[in-house]
C-alpha atoms as a PDB file:
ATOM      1  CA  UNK A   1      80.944  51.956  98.413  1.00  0.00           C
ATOM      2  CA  UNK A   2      80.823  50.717 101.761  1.00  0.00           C
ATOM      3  CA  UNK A   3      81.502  46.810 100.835  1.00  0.00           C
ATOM      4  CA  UNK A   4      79.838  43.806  99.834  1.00  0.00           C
ATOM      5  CA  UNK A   5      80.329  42.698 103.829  1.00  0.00           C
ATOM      6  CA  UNK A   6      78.814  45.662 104.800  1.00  0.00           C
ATOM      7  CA  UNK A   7      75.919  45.976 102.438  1.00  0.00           C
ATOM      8  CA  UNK A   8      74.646  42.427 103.783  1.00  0.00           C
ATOM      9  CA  UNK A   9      75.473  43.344 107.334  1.00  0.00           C
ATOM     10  CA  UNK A  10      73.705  45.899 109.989  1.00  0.00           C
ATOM     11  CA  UNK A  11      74.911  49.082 108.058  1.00  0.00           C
ATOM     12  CA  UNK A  12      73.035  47.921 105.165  1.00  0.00           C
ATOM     13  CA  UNK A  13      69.951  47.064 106.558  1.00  0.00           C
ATOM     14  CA  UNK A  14      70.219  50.356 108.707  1.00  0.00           C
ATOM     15  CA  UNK A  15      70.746  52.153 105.300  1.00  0.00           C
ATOM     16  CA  UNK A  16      67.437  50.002 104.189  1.00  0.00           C
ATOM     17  CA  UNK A  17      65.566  50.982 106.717  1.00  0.00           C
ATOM     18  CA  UNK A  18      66.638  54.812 106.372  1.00  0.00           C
ATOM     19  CA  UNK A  19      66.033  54.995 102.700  1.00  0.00           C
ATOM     20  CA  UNK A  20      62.569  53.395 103.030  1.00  0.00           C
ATOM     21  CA  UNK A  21      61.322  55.794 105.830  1.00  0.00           C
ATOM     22  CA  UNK A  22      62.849  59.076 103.767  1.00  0.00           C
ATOM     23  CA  UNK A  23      60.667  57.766 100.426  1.00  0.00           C
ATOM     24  CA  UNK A  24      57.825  57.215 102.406  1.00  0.00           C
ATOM     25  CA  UNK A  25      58.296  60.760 103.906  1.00  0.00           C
ATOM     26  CA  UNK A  26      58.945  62.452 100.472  1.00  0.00           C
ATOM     27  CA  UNK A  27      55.872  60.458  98.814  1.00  0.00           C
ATOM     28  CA  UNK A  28      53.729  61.466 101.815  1.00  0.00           C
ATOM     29  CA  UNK A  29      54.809  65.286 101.300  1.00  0.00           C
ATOM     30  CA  UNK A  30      54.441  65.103  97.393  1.00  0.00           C
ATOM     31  CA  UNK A  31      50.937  64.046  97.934  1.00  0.00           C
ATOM     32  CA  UNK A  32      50.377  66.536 100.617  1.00  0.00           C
ATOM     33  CA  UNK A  33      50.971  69.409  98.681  1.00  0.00           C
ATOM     34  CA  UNK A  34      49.849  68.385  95.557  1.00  0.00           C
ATOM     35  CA  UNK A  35      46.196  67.425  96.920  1.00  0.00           C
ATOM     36  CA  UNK A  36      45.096  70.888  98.032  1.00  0.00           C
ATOM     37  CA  UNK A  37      46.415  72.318  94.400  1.00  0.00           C
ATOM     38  CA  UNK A  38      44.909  69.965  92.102  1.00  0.00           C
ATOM     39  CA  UNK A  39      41.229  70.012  94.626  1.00  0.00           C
ATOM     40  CA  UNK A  40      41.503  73.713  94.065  1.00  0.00           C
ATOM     41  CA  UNK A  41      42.029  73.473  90.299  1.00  0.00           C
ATOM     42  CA  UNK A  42      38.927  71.202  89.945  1.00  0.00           C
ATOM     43  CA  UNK A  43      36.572  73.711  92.647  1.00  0.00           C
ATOM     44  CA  UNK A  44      37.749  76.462  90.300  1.00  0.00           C
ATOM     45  CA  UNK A  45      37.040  74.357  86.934  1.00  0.00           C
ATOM     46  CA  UNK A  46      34.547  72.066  87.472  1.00  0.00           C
ATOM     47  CA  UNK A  47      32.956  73.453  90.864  1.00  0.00           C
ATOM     48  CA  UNK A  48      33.654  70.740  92.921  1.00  0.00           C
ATOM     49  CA  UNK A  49      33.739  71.825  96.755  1.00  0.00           C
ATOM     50  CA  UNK A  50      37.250  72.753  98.032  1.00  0.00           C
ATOM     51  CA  UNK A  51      36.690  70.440 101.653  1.00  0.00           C
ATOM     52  CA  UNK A  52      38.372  67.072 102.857  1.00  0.00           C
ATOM     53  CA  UNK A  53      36.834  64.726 101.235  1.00  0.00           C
ATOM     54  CA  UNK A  54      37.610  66.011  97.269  1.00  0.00           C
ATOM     55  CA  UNK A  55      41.211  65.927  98.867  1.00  0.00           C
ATOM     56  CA  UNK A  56      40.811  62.418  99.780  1.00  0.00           C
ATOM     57  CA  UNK A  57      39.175  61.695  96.564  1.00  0.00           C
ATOM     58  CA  UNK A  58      42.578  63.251  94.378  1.00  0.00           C
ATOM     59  CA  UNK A  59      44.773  61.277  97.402  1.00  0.00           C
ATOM     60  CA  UNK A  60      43.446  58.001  96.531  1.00  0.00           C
ATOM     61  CA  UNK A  61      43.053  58.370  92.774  1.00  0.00           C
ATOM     62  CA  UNK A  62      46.547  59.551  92.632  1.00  0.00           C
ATOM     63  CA  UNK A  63      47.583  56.614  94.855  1.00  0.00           C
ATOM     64  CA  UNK A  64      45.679  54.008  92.482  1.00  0.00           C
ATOM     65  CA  UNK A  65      47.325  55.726  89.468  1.00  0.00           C
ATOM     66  CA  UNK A  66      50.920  55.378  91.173  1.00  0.00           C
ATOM     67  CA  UNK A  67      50.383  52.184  92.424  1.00  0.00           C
ATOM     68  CA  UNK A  68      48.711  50.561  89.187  1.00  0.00           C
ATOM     69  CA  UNK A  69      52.414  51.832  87.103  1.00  0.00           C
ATOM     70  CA  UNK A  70      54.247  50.508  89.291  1.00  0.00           C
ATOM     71  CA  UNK A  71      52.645  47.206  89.595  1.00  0.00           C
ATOM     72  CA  UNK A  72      52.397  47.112  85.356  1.00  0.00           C
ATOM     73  CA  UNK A  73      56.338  47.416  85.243  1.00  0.00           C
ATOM     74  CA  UNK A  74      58.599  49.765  82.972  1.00  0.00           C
ATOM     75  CA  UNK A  75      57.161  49.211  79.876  1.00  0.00           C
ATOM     76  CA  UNK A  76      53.586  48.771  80.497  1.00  0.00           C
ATOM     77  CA  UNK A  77      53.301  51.154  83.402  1.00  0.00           C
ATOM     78  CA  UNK A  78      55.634  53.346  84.199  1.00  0.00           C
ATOM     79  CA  UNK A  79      56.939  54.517  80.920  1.00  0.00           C
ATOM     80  CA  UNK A  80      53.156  55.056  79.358  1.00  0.00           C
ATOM     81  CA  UNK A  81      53.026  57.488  82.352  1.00  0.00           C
ATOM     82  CA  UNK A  82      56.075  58.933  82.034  1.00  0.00           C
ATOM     83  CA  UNK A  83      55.002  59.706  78.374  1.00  0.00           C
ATOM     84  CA  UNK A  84      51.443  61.069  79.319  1.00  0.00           C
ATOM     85  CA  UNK A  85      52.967  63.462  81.740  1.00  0.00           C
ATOM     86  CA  UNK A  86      56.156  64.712  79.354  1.00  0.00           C
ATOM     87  CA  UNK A  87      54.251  65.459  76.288  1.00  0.00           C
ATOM     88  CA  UNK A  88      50.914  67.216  78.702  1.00  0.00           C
ATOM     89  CA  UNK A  89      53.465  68.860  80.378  1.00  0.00           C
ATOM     90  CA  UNK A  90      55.445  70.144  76.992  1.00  0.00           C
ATOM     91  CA  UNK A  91      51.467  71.333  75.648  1.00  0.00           C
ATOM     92  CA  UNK A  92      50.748  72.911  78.538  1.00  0.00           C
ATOM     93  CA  UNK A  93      53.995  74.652  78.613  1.00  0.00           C
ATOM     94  CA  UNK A  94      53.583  75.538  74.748  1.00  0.00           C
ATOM     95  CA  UNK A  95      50.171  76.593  75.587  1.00  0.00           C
ATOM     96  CA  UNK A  96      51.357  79.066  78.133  1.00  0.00           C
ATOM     97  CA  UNK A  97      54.266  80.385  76.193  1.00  0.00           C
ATOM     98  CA  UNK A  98      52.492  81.043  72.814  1.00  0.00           C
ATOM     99  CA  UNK A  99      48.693  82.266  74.317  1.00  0.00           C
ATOM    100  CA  UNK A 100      49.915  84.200  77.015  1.00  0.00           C
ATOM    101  CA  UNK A 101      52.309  86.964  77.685  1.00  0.00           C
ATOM    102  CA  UNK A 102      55.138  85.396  75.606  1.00  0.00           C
ATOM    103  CA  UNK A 103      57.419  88.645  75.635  1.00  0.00           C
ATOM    104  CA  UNK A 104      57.452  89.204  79.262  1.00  0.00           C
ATOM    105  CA  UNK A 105      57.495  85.518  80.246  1.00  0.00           C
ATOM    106  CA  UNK A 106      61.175  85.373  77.970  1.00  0.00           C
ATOM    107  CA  UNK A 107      62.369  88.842  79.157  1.00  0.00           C
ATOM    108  CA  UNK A 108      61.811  87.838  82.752  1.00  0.00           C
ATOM    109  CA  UNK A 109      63.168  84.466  82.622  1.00  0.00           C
ATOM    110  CA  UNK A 110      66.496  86.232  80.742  1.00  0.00           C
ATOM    111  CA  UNK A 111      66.689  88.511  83.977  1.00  0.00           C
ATOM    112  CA  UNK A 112      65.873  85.859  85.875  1.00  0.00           C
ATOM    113  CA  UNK A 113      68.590  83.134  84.463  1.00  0.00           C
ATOM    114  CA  UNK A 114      70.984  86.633  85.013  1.00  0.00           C
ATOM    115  CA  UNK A 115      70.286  87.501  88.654  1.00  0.00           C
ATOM    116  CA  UNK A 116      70.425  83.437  89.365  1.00  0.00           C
ATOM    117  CA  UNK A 117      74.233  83.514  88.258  1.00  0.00           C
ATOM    118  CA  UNK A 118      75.049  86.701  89.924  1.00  0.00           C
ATOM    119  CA  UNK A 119      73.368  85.728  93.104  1.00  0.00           C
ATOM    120  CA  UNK A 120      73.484  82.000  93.501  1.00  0.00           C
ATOM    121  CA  UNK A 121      76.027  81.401  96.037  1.00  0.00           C
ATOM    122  CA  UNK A 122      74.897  84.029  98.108  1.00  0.00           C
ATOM    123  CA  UNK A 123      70.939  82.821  97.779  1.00  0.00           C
ATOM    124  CA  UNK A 124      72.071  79.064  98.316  1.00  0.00           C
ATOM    125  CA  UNK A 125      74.325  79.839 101.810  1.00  0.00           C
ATOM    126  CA  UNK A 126      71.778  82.748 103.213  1.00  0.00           C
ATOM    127  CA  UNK A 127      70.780  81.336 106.699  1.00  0.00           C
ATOM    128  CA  UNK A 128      68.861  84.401 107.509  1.00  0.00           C
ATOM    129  CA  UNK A 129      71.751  84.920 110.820  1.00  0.00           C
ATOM    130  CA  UNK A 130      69.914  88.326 111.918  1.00  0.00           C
ATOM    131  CA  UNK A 131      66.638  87.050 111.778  1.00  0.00           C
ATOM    132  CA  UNK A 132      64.826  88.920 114.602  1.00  0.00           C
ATOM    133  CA  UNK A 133      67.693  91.246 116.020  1.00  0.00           C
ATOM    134  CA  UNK A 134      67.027  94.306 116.331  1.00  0.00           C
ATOM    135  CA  UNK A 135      65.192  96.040 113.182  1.00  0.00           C
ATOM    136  CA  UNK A 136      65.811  92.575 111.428  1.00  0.00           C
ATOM    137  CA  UNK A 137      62.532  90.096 110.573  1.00  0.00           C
ATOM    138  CA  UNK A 138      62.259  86.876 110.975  1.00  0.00           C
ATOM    139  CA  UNK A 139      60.675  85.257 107.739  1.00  0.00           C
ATOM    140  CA  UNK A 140      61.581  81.548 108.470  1.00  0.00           C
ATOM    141  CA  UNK A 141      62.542  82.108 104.473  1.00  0.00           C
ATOM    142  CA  UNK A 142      65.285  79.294 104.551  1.00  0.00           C
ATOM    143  CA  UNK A 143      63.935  77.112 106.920  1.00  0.00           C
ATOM    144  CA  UNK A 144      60.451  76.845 104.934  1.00  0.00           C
ATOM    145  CA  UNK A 145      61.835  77.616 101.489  1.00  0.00           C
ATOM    146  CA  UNK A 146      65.843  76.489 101.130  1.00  0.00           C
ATOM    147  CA  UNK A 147      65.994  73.684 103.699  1.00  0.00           C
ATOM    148  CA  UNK A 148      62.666  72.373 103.344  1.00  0.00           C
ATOM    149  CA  UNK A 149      63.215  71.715  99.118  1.00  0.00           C
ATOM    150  CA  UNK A 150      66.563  70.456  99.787  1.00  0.00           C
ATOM    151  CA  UNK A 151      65.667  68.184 102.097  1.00  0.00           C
ATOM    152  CA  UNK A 152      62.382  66.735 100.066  1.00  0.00           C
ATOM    153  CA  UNK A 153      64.725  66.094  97.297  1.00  0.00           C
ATOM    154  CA  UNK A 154      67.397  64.405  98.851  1.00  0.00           C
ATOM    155  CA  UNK A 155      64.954  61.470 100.566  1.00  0.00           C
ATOM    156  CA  UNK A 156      64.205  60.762  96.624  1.00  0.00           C
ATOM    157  CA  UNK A 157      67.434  60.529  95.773  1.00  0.00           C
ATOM    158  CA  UNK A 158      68.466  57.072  96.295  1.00  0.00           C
ATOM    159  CA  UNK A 159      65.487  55.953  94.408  1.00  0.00           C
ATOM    160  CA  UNK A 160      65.713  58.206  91.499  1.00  0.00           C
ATOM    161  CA  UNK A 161      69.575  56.955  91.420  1.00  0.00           C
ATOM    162  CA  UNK A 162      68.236  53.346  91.103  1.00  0.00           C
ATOM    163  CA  UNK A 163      65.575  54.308  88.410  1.00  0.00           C
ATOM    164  CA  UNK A 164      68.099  56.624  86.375  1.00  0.00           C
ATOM    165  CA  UNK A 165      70.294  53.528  86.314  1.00  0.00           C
ATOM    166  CA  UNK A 166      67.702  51.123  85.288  1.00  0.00           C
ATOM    167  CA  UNK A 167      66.507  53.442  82.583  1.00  0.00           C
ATOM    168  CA  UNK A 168      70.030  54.427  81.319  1.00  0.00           C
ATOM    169  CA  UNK A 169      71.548  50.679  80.602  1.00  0.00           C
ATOM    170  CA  UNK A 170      73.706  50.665  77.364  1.00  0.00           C
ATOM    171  CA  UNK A 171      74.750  54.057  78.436  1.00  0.00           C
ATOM    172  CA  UNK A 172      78.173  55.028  80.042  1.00  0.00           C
ATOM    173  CA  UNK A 173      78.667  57.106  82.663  1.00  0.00           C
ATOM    174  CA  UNK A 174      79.647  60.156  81.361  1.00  0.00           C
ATOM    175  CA  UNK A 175      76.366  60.077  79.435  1.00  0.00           C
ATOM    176  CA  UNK A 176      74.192  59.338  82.110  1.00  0.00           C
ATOM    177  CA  UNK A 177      75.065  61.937  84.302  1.00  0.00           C
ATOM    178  CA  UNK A 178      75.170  64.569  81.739  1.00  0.00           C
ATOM    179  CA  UNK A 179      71.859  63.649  80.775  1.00  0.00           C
ATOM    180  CA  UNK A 180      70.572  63.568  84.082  1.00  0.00           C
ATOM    181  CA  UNK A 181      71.836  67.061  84.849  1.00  0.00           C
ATOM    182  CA  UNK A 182      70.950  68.685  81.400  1.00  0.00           C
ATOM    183  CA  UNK A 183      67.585  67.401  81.096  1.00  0.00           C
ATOM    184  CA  UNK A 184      66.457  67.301  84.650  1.00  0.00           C
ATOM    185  CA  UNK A 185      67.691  70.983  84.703  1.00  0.00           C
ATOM    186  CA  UNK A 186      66.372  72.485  81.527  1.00  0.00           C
ATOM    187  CA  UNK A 187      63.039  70.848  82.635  1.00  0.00           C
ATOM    188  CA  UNK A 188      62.812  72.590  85.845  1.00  0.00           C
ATOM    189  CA  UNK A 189      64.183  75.766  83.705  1.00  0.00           C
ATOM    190  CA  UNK A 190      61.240  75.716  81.712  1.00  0.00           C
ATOM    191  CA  UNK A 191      58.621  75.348  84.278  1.00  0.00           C
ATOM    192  CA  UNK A 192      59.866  77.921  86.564  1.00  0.00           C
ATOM    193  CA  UNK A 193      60.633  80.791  83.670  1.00  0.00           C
ATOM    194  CA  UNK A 194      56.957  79.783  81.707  1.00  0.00           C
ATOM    195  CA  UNK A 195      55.070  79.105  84.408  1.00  0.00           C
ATOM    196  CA  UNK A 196      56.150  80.619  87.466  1.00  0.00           C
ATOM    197  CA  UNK A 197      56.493  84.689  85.204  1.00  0.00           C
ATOM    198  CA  UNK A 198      52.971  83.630  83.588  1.00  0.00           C
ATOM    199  CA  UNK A 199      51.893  83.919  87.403  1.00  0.00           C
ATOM    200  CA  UNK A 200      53.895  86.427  87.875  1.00  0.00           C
ATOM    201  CA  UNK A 201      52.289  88.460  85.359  1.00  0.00           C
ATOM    202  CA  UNK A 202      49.046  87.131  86.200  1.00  0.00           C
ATOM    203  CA  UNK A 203      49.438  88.850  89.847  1.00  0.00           C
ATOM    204  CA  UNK A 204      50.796  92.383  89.113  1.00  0.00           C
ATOM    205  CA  UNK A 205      48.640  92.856  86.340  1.00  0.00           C
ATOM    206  CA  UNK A 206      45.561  92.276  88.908  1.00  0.00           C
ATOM    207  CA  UNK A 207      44.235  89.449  87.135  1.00  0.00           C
ATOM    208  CA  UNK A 208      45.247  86.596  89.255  1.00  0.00           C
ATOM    209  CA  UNK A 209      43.752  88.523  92.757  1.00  0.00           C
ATOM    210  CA  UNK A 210      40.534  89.057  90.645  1.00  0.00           C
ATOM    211  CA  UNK A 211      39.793  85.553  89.249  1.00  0.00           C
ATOM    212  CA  UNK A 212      40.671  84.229  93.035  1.00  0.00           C
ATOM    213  CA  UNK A 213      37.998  86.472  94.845  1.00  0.00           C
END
């Protein structure tokens, strides 16, 4: 895109430099977040205490599990992973769906796939202008919601172009991109309808405020 000259030159190295700091940044705040949800999952399961030091413990075994993968290559590391975590995460999913409240988790993901169309321009552009005029409040709502997600995803997207490409040789184009968009798409479909209206239901029916306290 920007020449061979270039790529060799200062911009590229700049560009180097830039794409290492924004993975390091999205790794960092992948592990962030996900170290105080799965510490919480094993206080609640196993009765571990919820302090800094189980987070520290997930941190590092996390880090050794990333770290070994990558180290073992594709085929030995990576893609055994990759594996594990599609077919736990299509159980748990099926788990969800057929044990719990399977007729309001597909009703509200139908009105939720419906309002999403109807409403995603509008969600996708909403800066919040009035924030904290006059009767208007000021919920931060796209600065710690829109922004912050769009910005998280974007450091990983240099890499994840590099490791769709790697992953998609013998493929054209056309096909790589489509399957990047339907698949990556339908996955996050999934999750958020099954998962995110199983909590949904867990909350108004009471049950999710009663297991927490």
């Amino acid at each position: 895109m920007i020449g061979e000259k270039h790529t060799f030159g200062a911009v590229g190295k700049l560009i180097d430099v830039l794409f290492i700091f924004g993975l390091l940044g999205g790794a960092a705040t992948t592990l962030g977040l996900a170290a105080p949800l799965i510490s919480e999952g094993l206080s609640v399961l196993f009765g571990l205490p919820q302090n800094t030091y189980t987070q520290i413990g997930v941190l590092a075994v996390c880090t050794a599990i990333f770290a070994y993968s990558s180290f073992a290559g594709m085929e030995k590391g990576i893609k055994i992973l990759s594996n594990i975590n599609f077919w736990g995460a299509m159980l748990l999913l099926a788990i969800v769906l057929l044990l719990g409240p399977t007729i309001f988790i597909l009703e509200t993901g139908l009105d939720s796939i419906g309002r999403m169309m109807s409403n995603f321009f509008v969600m996708a552009t909403w800066a919040e202008p009035f924030g904290g005029y006059g009767s208007f409040d000021d919920t931060h709502f796209p600065q710690d919601w829109t922004i912050f997600y769009w910005a998280w995803w974007l450091v990983f997207a240099p890499s994840m172009g590099l490791f769709v490409a790697r992953i998609s040789r013998g493929r054209t184009i056309k096909q790589m991109v489509a399957g990047s968009l339907f698949f990556g798409s339908s996955g996050c479909f999934l999750f958020f309808i099954i998962l995110g209206n199983y909590g949904l239901s867990l909350q108004l029916s009471g049950s999710l405020i009663s297991s927490v306290s």
